[in-house]
N, C-alpha and C. Protein backbone atom coordinates (compact mmCIF):
# COMPACT_ATOMS: atom_id res chain seq x y z
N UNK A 1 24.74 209.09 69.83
CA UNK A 1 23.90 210.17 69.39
C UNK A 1 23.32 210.85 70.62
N UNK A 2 22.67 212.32 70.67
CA UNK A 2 22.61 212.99 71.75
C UNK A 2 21.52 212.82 71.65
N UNK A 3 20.80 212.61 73.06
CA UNK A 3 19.32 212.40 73.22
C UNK A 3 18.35 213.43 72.33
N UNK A 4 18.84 214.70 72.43
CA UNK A 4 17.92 216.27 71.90
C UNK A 4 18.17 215.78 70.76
N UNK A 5 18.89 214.85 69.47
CA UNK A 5 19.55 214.89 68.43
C UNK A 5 17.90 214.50 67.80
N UNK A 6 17.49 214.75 66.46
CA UNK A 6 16.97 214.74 65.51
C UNK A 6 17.12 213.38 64.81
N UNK A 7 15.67 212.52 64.87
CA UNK A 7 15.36 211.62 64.11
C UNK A 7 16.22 211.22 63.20
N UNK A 8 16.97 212.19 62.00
CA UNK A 8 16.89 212.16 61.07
C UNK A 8 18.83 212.68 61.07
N UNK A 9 19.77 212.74 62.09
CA UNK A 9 20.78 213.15 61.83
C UNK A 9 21.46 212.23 62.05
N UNK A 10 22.69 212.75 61.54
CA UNK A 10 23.80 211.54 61.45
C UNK A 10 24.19 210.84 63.02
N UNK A 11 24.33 209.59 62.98
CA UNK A 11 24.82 208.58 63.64
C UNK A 11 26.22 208.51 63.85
N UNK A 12 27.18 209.50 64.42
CA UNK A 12 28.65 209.03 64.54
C UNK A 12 29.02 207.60 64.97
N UNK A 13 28.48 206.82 65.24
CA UNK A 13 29.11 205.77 65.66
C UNK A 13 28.51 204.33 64.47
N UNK A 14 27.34 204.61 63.31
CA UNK A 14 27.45 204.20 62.19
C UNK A 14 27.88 204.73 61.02
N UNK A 15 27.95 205.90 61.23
CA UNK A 15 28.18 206.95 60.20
C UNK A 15 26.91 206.74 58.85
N UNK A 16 25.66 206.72 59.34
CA UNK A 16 24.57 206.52 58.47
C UNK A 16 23.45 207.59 59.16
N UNK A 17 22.27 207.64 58.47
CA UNK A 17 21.27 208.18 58.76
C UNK A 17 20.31 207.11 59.77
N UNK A 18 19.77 207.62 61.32
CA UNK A 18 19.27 207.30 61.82
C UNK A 18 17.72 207.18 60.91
N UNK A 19 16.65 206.32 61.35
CA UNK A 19 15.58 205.95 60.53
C UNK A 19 14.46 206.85 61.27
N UNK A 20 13.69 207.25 60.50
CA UNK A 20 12.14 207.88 61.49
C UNK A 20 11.93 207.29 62.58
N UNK A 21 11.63 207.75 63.55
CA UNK A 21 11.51 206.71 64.85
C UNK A 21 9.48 207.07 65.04
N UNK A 22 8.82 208.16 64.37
CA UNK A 22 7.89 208.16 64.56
C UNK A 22 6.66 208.60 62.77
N UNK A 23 5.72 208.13 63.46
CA UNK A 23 4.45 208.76 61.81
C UNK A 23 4.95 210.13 61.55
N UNK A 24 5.05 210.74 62.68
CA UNK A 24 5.39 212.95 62.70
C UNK A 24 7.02 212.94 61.51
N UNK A 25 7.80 211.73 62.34
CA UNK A 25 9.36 212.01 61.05
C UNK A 25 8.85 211.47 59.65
N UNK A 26 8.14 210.57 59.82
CA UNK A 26 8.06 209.97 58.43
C UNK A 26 7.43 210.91 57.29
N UNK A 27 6.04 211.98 58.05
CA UNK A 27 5.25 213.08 57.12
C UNK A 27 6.34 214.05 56.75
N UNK A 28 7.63 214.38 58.05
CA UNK A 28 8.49 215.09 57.43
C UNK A 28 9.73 214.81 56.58
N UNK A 29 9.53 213.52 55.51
CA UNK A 29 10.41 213.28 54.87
C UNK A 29 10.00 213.69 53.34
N UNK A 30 10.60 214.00 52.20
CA UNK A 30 10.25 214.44 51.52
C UNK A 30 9.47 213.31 50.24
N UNK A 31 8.48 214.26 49.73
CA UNK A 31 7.51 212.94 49.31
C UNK A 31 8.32 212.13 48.19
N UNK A 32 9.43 212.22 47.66
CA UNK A 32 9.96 211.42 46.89
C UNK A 32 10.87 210.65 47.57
N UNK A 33 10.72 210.62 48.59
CA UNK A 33 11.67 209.07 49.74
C UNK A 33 11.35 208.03 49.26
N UNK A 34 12.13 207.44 49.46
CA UNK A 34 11.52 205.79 49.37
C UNK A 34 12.56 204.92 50.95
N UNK A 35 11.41 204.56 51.21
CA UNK A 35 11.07 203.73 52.57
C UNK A 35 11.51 202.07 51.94
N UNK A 36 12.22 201.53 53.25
CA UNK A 36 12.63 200.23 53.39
C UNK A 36 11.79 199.70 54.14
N UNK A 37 11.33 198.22 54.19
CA UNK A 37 10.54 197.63 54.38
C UNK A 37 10.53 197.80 56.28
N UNK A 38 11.93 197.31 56.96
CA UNK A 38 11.80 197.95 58.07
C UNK A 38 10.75 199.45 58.53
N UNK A 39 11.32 200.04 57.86
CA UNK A 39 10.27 201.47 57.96
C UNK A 39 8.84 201.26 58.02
N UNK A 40 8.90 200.52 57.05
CA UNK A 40 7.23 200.08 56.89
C UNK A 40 6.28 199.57 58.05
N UNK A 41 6.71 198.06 58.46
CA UNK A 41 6.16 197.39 59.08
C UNK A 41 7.22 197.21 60.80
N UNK A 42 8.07 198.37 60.70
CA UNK A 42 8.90 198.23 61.83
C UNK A 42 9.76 197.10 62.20
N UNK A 43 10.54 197.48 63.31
CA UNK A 43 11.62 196.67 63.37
C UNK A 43 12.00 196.63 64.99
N UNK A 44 10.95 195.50 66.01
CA UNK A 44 11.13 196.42 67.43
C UNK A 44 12.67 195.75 67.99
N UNK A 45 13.64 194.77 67.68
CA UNK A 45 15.09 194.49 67.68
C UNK A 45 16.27 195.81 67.19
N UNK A 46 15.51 196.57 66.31
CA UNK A 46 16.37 197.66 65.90
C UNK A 46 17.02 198.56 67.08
N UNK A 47 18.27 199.32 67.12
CA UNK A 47 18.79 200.02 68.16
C UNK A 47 18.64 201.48 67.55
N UNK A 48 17.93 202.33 68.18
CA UNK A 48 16.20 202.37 68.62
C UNK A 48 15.15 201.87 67.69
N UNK A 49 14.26 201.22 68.45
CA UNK A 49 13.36 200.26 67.60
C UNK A 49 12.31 201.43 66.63
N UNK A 50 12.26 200.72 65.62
CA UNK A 50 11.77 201.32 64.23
C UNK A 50 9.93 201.23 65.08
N UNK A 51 9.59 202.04 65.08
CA UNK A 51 7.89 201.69 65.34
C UNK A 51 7.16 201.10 63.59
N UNK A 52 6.33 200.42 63.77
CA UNK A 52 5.59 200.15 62.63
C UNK A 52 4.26 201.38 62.13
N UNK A 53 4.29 201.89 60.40
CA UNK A 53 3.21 202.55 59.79
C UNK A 53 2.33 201.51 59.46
N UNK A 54 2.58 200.58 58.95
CA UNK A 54 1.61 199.54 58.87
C UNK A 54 1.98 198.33 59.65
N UNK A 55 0.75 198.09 60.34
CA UNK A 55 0.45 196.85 61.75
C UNK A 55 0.49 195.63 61.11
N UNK A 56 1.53 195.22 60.45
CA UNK A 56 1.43 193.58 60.07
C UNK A 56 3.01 193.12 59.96
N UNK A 57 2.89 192.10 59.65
CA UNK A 57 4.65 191.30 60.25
C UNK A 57 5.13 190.98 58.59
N UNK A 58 6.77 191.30 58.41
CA UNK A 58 7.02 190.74 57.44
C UNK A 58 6.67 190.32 56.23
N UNK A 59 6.00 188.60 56.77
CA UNK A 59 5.51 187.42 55.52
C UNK A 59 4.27 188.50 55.30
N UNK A 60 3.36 188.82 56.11
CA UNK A 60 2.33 188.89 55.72
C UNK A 60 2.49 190.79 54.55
N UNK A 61 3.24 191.62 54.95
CA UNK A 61 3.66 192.17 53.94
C UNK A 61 3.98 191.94 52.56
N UNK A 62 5.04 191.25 52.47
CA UNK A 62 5.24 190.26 51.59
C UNK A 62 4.02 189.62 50.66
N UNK A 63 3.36 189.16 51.68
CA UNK A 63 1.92 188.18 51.16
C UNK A 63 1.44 189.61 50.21
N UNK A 64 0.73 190.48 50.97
CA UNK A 64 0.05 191.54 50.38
C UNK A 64 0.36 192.09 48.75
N UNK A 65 2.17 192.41 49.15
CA UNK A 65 2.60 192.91 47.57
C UNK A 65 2.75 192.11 46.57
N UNK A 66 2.79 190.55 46.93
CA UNK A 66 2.45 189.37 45.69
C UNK A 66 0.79 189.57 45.50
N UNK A 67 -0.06 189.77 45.71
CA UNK A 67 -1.56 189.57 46.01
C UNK A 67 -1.75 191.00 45.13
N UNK A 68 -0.84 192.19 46.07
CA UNK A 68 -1.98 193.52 45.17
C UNK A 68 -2.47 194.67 45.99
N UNK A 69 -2.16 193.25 47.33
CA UNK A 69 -3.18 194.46 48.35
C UNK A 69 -2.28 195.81 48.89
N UNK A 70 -1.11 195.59 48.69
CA UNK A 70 0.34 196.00 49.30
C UNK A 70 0.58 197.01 47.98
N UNK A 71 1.56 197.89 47.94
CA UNK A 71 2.48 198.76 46.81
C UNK A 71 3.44 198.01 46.27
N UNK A 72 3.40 197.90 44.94
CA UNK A 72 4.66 197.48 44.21
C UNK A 72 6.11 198.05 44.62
N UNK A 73 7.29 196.90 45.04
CA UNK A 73 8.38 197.37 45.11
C UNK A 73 9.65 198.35 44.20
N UNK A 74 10.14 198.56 44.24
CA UNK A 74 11.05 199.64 43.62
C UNK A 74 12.50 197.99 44.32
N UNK A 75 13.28 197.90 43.18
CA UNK A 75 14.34 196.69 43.11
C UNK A 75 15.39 197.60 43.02
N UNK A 76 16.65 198.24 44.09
CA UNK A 76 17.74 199.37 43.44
C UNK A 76 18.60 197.86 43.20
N UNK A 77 18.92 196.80 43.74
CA UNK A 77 19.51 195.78 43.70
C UNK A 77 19.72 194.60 44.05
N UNK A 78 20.47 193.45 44.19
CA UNK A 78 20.24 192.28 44.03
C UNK A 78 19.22 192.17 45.63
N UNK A 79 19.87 193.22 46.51
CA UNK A 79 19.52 193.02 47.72
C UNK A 79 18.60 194.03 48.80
N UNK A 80 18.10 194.84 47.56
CA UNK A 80 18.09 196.38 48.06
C UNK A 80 16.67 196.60 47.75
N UNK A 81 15.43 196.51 48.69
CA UNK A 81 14.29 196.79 47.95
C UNK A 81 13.66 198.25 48.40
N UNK A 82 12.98 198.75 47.76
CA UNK A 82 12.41 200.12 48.84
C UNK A 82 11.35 200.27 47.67
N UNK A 83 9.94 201.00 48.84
CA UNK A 83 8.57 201.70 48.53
C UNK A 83 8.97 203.46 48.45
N UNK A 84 8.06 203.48 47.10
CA UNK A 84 7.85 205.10 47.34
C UNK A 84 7.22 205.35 48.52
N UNK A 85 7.27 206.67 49.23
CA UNK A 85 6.65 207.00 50.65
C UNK A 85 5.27 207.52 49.96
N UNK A 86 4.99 207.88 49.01
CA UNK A 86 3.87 208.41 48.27
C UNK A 86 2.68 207.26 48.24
N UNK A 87 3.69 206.28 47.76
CA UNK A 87 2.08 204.75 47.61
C UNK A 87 2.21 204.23 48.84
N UNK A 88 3.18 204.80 50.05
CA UNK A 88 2.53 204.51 51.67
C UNK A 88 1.92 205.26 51.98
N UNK A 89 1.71 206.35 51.58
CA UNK A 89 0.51 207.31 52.18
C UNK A 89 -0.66 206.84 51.46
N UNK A 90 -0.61 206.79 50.33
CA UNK A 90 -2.24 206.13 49.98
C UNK A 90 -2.43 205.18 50.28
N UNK A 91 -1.84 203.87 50.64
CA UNK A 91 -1.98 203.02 51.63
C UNK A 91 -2.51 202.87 52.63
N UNK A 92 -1.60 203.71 53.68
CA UNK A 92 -2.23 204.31 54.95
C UNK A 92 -3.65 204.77 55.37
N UNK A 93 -3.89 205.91 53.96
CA UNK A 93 -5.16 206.41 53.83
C UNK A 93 -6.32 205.43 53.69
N UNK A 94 -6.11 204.81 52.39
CA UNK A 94 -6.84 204.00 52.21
C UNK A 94 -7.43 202.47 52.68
N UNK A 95 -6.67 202.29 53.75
CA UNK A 95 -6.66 201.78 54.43
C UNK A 95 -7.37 201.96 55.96
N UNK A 96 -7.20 203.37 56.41
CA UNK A 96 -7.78 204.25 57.48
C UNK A 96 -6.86 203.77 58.42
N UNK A 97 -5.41 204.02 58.33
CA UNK A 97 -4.35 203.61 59.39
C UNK A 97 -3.90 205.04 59.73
């Protein structure tokens, strides 16, 4: 991918969509996205590393959305989980992140 290349354009060498790399790509995604947990809480092993919207690891994500404190998941399949980007912004907010 070309350095000038856009957050958000195709990857010739996965042939997928590169992920937000910052908060600025993520406001410009459209509010009916839905975000993978990487996205969420980041991923700094990723090739370029995912920065984190919310400052906590994994389990403790996890912990939150069994508890309440976290957004209910969206299940597309056996293996496939994703958040509306809508109940991460009130998150965020409400949170003061």
């Amino acid at each position: 991918m070309d350095d000038d290349a856009s957050p958000t354009e195709l990857d010739p060498k996965k042939g997928s969509k590169a992920r937000p790399r910052s908060f600025s790509a993520f406001q410009d995604l459209d509010d009916s996205a839905l975000l993978r947990i990487d996205q969420i809480v980041g991923n700094p092993k990723a090739n370029p590393p995912i920065p984190a919207l919310v400052p906590v690891g994994r389990s403790t994500w996890w912990t939150g959305v069994k508890t309440g404190r976290f957004p209910k998941p969206i299940k597309l399949g056996a293996r496939t989980t994703v958040w509306r980007k809508s109940d991460i912004l009130v998150l965020l907010k409400s949170e003061g992140l």
